[in-house]
Structures are given as C-alpha cells and as structure tokens.
Protein backbone atom coordinates (compact mmCIF):
# COMPACT_ATOMS: atom_id res chain seq x y z
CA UNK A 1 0.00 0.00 0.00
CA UNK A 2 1.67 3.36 -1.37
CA UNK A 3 1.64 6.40 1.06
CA UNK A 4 2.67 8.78 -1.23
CA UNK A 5 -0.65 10.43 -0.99
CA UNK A 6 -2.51 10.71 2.49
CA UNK A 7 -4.95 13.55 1.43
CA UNK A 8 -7.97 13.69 -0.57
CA UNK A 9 -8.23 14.98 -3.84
CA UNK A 10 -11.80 16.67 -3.43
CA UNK A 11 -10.20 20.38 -2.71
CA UNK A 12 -13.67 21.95 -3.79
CA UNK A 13 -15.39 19.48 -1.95
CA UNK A 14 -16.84 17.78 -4.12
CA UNK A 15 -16.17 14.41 -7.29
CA UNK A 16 -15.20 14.45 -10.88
CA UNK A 17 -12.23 17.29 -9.85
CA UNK A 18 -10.23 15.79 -13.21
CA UNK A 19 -8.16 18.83 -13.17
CA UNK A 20 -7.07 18.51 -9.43
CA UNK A 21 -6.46 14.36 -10.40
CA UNK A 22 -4.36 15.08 -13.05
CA UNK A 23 -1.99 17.64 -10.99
CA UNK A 24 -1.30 15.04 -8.80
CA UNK A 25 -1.46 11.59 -10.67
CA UNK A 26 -0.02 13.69 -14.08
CA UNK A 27 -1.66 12.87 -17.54
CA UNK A 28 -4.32 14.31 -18.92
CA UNK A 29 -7.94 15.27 -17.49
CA UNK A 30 -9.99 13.37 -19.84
CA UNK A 31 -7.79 10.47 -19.69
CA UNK A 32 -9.21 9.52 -16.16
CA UNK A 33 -11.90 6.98 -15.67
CA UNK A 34 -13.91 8.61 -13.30
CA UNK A 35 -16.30 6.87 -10.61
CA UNK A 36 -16.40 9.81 -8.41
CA UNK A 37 -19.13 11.85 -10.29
CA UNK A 38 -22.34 9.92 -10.65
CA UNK A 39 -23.12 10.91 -14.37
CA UNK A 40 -25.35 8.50 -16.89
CA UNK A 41 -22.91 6.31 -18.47
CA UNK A 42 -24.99 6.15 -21.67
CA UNK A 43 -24.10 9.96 -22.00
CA UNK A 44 -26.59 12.68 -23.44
CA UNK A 45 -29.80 11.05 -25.27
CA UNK A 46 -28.95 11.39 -29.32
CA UNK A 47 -31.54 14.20 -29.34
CA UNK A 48 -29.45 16.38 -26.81
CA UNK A 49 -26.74 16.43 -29.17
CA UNK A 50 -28.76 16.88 -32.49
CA UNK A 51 -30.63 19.55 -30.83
CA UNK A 52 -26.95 21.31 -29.43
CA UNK A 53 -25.69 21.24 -32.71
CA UNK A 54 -28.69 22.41 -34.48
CA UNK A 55 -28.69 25.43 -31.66
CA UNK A 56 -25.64 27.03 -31.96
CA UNK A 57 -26.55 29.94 -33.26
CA UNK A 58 -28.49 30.19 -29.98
CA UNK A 59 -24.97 31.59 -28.28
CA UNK A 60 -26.01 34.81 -30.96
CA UNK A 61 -28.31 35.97 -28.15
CA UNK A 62 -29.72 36.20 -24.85
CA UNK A 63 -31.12 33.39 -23.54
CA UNK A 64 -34.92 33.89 -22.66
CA UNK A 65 -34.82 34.75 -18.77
CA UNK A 66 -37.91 33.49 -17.98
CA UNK A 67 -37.14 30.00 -19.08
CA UNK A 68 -40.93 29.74 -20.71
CA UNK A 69 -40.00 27.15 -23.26
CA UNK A 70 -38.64 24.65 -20.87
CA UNK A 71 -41.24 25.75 -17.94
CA UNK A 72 -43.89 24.69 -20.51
CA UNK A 73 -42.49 21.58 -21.16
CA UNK A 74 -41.64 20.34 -17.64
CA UNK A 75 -45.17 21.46 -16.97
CA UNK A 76 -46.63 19.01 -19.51
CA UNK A 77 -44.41 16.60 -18.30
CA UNK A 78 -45.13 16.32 -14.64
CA UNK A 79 -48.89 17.59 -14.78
CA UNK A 80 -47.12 21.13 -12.63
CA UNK A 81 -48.35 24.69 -13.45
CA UNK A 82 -45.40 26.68 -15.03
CA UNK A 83 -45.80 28.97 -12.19
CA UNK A 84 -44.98 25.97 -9.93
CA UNK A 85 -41.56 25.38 -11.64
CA UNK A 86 -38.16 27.37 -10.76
CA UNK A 87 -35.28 26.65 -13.46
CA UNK A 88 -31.60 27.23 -12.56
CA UNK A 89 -28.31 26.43 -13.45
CA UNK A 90 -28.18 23.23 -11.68
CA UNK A 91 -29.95 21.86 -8.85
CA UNK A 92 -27.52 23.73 -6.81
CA UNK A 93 -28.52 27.18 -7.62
CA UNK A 94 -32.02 25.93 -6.77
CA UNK A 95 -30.78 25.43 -3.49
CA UNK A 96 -29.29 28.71 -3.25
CA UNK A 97 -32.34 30.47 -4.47
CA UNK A 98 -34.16 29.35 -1.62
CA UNK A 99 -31.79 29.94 0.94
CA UNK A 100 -31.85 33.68 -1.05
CA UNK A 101 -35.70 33.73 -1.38
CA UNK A 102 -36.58 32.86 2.11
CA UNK A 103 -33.56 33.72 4.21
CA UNK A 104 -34.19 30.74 7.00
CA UNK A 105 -32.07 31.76 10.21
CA UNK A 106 -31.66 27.91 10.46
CA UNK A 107 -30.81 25.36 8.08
CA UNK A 108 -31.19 21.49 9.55
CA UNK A 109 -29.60 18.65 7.29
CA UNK A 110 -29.43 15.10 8.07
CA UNK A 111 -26.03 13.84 7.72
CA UNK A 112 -24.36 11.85 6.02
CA UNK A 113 -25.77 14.59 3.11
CA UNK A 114 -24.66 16.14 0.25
CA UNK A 115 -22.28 18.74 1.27
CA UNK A 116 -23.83 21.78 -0.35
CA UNK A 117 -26.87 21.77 2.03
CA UNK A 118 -24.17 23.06 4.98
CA UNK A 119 -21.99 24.96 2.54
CA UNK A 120 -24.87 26.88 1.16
CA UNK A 121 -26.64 27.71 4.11
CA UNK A 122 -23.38 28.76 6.33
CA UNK A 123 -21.90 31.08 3.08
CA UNK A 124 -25.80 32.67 3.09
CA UNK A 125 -25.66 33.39 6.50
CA UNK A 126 -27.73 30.55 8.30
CA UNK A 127 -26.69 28.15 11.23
CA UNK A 128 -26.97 25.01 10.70
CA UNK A 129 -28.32 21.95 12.79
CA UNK A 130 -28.11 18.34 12.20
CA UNK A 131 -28.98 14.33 12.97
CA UNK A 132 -26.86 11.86 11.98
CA UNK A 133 -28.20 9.00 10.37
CA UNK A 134 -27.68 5.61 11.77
CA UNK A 135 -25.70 2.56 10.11
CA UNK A 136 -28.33 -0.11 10.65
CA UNK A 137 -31.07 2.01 8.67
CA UNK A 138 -28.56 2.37 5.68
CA UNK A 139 -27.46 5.71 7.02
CA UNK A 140 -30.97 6.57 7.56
CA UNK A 141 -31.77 9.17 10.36
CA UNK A 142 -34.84 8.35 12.56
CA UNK A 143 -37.87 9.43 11.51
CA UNK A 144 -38.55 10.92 15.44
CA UNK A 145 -35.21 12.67 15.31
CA UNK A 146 -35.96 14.58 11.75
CA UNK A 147 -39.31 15.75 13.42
CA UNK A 148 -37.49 17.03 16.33
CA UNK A 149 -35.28 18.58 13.83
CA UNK A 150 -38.29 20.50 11.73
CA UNK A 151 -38.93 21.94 14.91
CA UNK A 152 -35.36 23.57 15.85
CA UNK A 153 -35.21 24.59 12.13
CA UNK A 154 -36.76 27.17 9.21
CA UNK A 155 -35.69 25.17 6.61
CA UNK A 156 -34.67 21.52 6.16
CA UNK A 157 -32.58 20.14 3.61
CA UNK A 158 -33.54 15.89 2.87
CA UNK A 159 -31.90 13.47 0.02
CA UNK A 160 -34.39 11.39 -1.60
CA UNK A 161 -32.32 9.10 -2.71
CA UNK A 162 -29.64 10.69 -0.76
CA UNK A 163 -26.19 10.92 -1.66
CA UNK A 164 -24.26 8.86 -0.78
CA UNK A 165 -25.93 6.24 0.43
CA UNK A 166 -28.52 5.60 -2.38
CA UNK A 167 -31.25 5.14 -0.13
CA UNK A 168 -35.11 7.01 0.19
CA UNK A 169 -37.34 7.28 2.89
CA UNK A 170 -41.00 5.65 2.52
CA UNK A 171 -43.91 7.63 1.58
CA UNK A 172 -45.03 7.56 4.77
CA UNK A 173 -42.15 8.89 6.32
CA UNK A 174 -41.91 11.92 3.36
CA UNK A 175 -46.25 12.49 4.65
CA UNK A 176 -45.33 12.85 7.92
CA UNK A 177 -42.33 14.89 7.60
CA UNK A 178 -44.20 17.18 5.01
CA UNK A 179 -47.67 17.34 7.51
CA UNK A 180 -44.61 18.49 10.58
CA UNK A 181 -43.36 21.11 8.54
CA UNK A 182 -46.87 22.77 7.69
CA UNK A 183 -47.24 22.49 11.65
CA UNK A 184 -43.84 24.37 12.42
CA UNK A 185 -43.48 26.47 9.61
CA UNK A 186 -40.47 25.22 8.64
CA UNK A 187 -39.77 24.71 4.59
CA UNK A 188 -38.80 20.67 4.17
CA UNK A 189 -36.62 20.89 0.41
CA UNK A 190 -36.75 17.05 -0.88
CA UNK A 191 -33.83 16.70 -3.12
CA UNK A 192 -34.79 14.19 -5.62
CA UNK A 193 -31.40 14.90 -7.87
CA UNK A 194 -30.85 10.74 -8.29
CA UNK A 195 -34.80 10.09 -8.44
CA UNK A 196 -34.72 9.60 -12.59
CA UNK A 197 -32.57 6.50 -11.77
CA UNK A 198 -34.97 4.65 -9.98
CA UNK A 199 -37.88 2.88 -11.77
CA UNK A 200 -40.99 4.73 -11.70
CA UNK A 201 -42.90 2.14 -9.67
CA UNK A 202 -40.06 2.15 -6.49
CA UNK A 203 -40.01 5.80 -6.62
CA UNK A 204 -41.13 7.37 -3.21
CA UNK A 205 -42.03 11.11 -4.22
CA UNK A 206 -44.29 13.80 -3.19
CA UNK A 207 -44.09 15.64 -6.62
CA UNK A 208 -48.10 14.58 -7.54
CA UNK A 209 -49.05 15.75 -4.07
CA UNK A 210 -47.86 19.19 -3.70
CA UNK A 211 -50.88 21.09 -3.63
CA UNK A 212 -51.40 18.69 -0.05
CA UNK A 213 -48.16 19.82 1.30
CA UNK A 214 -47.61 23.57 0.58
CA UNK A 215 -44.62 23.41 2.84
CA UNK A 216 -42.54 21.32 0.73
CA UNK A 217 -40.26 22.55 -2.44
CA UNK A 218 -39.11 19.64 -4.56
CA UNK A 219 -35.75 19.94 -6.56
CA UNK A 220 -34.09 17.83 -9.18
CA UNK A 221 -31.32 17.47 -11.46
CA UNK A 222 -31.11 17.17 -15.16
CA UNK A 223 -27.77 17.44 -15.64
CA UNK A 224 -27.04 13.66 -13.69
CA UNK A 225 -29.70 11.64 -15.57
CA UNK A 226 -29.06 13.42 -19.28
CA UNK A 227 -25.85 13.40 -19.04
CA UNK A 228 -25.09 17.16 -19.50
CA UNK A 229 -22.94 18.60 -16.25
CA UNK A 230 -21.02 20.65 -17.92
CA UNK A 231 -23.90 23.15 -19.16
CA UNK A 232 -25.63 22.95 -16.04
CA UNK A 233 -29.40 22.27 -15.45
CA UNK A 234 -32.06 21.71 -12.82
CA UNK A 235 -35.25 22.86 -11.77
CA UNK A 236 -37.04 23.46 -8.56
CA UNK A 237 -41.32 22.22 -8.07
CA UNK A 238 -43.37 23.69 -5.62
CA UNK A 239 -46.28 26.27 -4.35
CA UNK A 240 -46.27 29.65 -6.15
CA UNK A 241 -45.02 31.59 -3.31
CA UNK A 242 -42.46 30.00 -3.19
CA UNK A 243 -40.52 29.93 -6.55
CA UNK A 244 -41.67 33.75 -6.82
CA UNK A 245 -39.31 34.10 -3.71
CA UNK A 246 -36.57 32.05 -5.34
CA UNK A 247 -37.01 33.44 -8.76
CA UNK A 248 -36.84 37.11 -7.29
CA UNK A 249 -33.27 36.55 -6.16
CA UNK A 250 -32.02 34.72 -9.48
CA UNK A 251 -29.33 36.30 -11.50
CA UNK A 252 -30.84 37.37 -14.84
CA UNK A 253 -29.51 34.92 -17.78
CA UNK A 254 -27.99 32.35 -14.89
CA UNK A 255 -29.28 29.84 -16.98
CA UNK A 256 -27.67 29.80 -20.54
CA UNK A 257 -29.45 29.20 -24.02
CA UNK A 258 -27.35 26.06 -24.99
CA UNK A 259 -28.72 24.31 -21.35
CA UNK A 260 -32.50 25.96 -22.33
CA UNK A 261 -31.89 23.94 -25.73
CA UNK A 262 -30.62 20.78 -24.28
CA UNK A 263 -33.60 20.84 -21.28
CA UNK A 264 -36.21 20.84 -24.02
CA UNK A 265 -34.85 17.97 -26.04
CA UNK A 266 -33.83 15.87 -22.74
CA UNK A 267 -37.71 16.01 -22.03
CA UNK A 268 -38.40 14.78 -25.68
CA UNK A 269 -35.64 11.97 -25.71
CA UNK A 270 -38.23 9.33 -25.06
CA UNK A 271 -38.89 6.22 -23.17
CA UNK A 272 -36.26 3.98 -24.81
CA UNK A 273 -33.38 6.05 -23.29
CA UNK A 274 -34.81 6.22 -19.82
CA UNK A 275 -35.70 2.71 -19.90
CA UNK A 276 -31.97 1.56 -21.11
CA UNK A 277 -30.49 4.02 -18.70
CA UNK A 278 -32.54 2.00 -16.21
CA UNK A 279 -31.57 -1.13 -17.44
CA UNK A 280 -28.00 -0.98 -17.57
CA UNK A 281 -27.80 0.55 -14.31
CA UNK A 282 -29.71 -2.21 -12.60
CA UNK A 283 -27.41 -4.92 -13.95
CA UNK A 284 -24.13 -3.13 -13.57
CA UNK A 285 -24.65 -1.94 -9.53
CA UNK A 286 -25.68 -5.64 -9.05
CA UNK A 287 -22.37 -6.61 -10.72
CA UNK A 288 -20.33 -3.97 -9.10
CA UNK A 289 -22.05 -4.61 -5.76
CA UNK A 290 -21.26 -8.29 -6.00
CA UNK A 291 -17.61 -7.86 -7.11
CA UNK A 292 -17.31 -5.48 -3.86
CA UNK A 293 -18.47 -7.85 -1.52
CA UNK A 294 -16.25 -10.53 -2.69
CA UNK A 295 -13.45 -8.39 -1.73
CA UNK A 296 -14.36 -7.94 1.64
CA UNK A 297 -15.86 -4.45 0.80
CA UNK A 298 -19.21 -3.28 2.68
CA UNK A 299 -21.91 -1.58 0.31
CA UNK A 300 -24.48 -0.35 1.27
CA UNK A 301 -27.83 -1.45 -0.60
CA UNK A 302 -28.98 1.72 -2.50
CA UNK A 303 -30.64 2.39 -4.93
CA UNK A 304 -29.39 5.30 -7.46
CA UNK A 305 -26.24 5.01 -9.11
CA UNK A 306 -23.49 4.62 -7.53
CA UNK A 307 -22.43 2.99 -4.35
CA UNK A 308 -21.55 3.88 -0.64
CA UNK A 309 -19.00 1.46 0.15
CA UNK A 310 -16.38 0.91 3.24
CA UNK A 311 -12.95 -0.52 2.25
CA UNK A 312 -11.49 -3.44 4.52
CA UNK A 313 -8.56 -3.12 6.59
CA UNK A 314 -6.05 -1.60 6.40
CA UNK A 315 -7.69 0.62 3.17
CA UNK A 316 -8.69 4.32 3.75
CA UNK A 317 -10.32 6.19 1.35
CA UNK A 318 -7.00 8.23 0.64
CA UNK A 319 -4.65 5.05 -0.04
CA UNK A 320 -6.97 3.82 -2.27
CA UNK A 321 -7.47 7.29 -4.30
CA UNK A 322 -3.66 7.18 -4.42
CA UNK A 323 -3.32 3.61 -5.83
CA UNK A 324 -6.01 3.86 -8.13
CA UNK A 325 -5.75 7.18 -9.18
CA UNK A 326 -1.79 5.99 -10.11
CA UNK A 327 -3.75 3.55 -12.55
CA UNK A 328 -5.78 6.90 -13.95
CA UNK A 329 -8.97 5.66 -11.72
CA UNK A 330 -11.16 8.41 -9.50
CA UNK A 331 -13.11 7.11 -6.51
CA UNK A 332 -14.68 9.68 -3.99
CA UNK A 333 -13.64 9.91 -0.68
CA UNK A 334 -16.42 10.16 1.39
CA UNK A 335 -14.16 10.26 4.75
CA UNK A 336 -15.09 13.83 5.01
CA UNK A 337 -18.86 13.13 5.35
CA UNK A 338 -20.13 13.32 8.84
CA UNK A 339 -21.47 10.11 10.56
CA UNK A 340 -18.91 8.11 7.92
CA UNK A 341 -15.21 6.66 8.48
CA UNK A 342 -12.15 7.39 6.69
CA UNK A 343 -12.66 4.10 4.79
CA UNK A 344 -15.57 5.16 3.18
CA UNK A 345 -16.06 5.64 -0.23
CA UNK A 346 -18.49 6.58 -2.88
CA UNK A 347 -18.68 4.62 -6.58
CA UNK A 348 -20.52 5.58 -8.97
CA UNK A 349 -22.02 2.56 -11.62
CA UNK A 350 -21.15 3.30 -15.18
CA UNK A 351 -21.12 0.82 -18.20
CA UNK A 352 -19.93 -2.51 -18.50
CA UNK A 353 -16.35 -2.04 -19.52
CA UNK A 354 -15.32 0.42 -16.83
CA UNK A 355 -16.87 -1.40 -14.23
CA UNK A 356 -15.24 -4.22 -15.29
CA UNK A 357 -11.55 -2.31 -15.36
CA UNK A 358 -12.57 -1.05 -11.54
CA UNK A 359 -13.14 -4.45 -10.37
CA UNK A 360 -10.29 -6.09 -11.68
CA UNK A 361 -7.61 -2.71 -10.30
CA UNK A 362 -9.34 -3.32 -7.40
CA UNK A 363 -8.92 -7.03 -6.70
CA UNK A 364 -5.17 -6.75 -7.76
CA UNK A 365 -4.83 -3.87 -5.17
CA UNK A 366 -6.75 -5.29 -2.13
CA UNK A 367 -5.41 -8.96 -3.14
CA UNK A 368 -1.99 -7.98 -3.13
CA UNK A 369 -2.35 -6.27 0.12
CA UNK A 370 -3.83 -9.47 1.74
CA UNK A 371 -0.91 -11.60 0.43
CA UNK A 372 1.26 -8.68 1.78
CA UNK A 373 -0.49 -9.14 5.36
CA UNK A 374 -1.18 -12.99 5.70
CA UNK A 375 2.95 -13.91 4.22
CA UNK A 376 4.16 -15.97 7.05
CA UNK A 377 7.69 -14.09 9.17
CA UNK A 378 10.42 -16.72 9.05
CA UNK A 379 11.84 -20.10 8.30
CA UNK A 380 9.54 -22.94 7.92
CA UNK A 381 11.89 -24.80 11.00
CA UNK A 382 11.09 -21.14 12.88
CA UNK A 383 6.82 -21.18 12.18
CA UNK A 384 7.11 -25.14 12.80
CA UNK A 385 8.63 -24.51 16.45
CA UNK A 386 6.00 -22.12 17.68
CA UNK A 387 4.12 -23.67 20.58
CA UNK A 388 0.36 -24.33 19.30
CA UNK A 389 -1.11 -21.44 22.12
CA UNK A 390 -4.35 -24.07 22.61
CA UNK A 391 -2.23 -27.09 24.09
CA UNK A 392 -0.28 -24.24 25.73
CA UNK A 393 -3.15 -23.03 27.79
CA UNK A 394 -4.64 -26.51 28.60
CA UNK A 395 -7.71 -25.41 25.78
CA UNK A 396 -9.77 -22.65 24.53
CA UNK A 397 -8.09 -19.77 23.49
CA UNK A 398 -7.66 -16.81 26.12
C-alpha cells in the first residue's frame, strides 16, 4: 500500500475534480476513468446532441430569462403549473435560491448529506443543525429525530435518494415529515437529484401531491440523468409563493441558451433512453455490488447510481485514491462526510467495460495487500517450532 498520498483529492469538496487528479497523478484530465461523479454512463440522449448542434446559433443571443419554453415543457411533463416550476443552473442554484428567497435563520440537514446543504446555508448566512443518520437504517436518520429537527429549524434540507448512500425514505415517512413542517413552519426541500434513476414504480415522491403539502419545495437534477454537467441544469417544483421568492433573487440569464436547448430535447428523448439508462444501471450496480463484496468491501444497498462502500482493513479512502488514481482511476472519498469513516467511499455505476476495469484494479490492489499481510515471518523450522497457544493453555483460546 503506497503512502505517497494521504490527502484527498476533493479540494472543492466535491467528485469528478479531473483537473485537481491530473496535478497530482499527471496525464491528462480526460484520460481519467472517473467513478467519483455519478453521471449516466450512456451519455446525453442522441436528441441532446442533435438539438446542441442544431442550436448554436443560440450563443447569438440572450437566452430567454424566464425559461418559458422549458417551464412549458416540464409542466406538460409532470402535470405542474409553469408557475410551480423554478429553473436554474443546476440543482444547486435551486438550493441557493431558496436559501436567497426565504432567508431561514436555520438550516437542519441530516447527515451523512450532500455537502452543499451546509456549505450553502453557512456562506448565506444561516446556522446550521443536524442528525446523523444511523448505520443499521442504511445511514438513515430516525424518523422521530428529523421531526425534532423541523422543529429547531426554518428550513430543512432531505436526500431522496440521498447521496451517498442511495437510499429514500418511505412515503409515509416523506407524509409525515411534510404534515410536521406545515405544523412548524419550517420549509422541508426534498432533493430528488438521483430520483430519474430509480424505476418509476419504487419511486417514493411527493411531486403529484404538492398542492397537499404547501410546505414542501421539490428539486431535481437534469444534468445527472441526461448526461449534460457541464452546461448545467435543474429545476425546482413547488407552491407559487415559493418559486416567486426564489425566482426574485435569481441572477438574470444564470441559466444559458445552450442548457435551455438541451432541457427541451432531454424532455423529448423518449422512453427507450430512460428505460436503457434504467436497465443498464440495474445490472451493472448488481455486478459492481457483488464484485465489492467478494473483496471484503461493505456496500451499502442503494438504490441510485453509484455505491456507498467501506474498504477493509487496512484501506482508507486516501490510499486507495492514491493507488487507483496511479492507474488513472477516481473514486470519492467520502471520509469527510459526517457520521462516515475514513474508509468510506463513494462509486458511482457506469457501463460494463469500466466497471469491469474497476473491479479487476481493485482485486489486484486489495489482493496484493492481503498476500502482503497474511505472508508468514520466518523459516519454515522457525513457524514449525512455535508452541500451538491451545495445548499451551490446557484449551480454549484466552
């Protein structure tokens, strides 16, 4: 096991940092294989990128600030009034928007949690107050300690499937959570940026109920499923009110005509690319998941695309960035998550062929390591000589 690397390469705080890989593996950024951003593997639907091209001329002029093109369509789409929908550059502007828009004096997030939640809400002025989630629910908080929560709190920040454990909470749970906000007050922001990649039917959402649970603000991600992070694209569902607040504090053209473009064919791409997407990812997390196990790897059972997983001895997080990233492989650390260990890590599923090169860099790494720790210390005459410690002690071991 190498030690010429004992920090983390997420300096922003965040995966798929190619730039920061490369300056301290060397080569070249799009050289890497990356498992640390959890992106489609089947990359953009062919629409997307008939629809880009087509648009070019697009960058020729401002890009329509009310976003009524792709407002309409999302609106079709999910049965939502357009004056239900917020669109932003990325589900993380969404998130900023309504820590803008509302100004909550405190933030509570349930931890382990995407990272932006606390960024966001500290860098807009908010405290911040947390539960941790517990390992034998998945990394699950209890339901009775998210309530408490909603009433400490003005706003409440929940994964659903939440990253990076890949897990959602029942319907039941998201109902009562939703019915203790209305009671406090509080706003409860469901962030469904991994929901595309579960099948319809095991998706637990609260997207076809909002007009029972004014309190709660959906947002999602469009850049994760379509394959499209670098232009940047999410949206935000929820009462009126509400996205007027968020919209009010949104940067005029934040949202750029190429992403506007892209949105509108990603919503036209069709049922045969969701259901492959679907498909594929299925398959390959069982395969990945299996392969990790057999290496005495824990994963956790989620369900989006990628995989929590804890390394066995003696493997941190770091010393396996550093051996795989020396073989032009990114995994993200997740030692930096609260509620997690140092040997935690985050993989996402992609397509058959990288998966396939992960496993087998991993099994040479960890199988060379076990060799490393099991290789017996001196002669055979030497090992053969040491006293058997059960006769020693008369039987059982002490």
């Amino acid at each position: 096991m190498t030690d010429r690397m004992t920090d983390i390469i997420e300096v922003f705080g965040h995966g798929g940092d190619v730039e920061t890989a490369a300056s301290r593996f060397g080569g070249d950024p799009a050289d890497f294989l990356d498992f640390s951003a959890n992106i489609n593997p089947l990359g953009p639907p062919p629409e997307v990128l008939r629809a880009l091209e087509q648009g070019l001329n697009a960058v020729l002029r401002y890009p329509d600030p009310g976003h009524r093109a792709l407002k309409s369509a999302l609106g079709s789409r999910l049965g939502v009034a357009p004056d239900c929908i917020s669109v932003g550059n990325g589900a993380a502007e969404n998130m900023a928007l309504l820590l803008l828009g509302l100004a909550p004096r405190r933030v509570g997030t349930v931890e382990p949690g995407f990272s932006e939640y606390a960024a966001l809400s500290r860098q807009f002025g908010a405290e911040v107050i947390s539960v941790r989630g517990r390992q034998e629910l998945d990394w699950r908080a209890e339901t009775e300690d998210i309530e408490r929560l909603l009433e400490q709190v003005d706003m409440l920040f929940l994964g659903q499937p939440n990253n990076p454990n890949g897990v959602q909470y029942p319907v039941a749970v998201l109902e009562r959570l939703a019915l203790k906000a209305g009671h406090t007050g509080a706003v409860l922001v469901v962030d469904e940026a991994f929901m595309d990649f579960i099948p319809a039917e095991k998706r637990h959402s609260l997207a076809a109920r909002l007009h029972d649970f004014p309190q709660v603000i959906i947002i999602r991600s469009m850049t994760k499923f379509y394959a499209i992070p670098g232009l940047r694209l999410g949206y935000a569902l929820g009462r009126p009110e509400l996205i007027e607040a968020m919209t009010a504090k949104q940067v005029t053209w934040s949202v750029n005509g190429l992403a506007l473009i892209a949105g509108e064919a990603c919503l036209r791409s069709g049922e045969s690319f969701e259901r492959e997407t679907l498909q594929q990812i299925a398959l390959e997390r069982r395969r990945l998941s299996d392969a990790l196990l057999g290496y005495g790897c824990e994963v956790t059972p989620g369900e989006a695309n990628f995989l929590l997983v804890r390394l066995p001895d003696p493997w941190t997080a770091a010393t396996m960035q550093a051996e795989l990233g020396g073989q032009g492989i990114l995994i993200r650390s997740c030692a930096m998550y609260p509620g997690l260990t140092e040997r935690h890590v985050r993989i996402a599923v992609k397509d058959e062929p990288s998966n396939k090169r992960l496993i087998e860099a991993l099994g040479c790494i960890i199988t060379a390591q076990t060799s490393k720790t099991e290789e017996p210390v001196g002669t055979d005459e030497q090992i053969e000589a040491v006293p058997d410690p059960v006769q020693k002690s008369g039987g059982g071991v002490q």
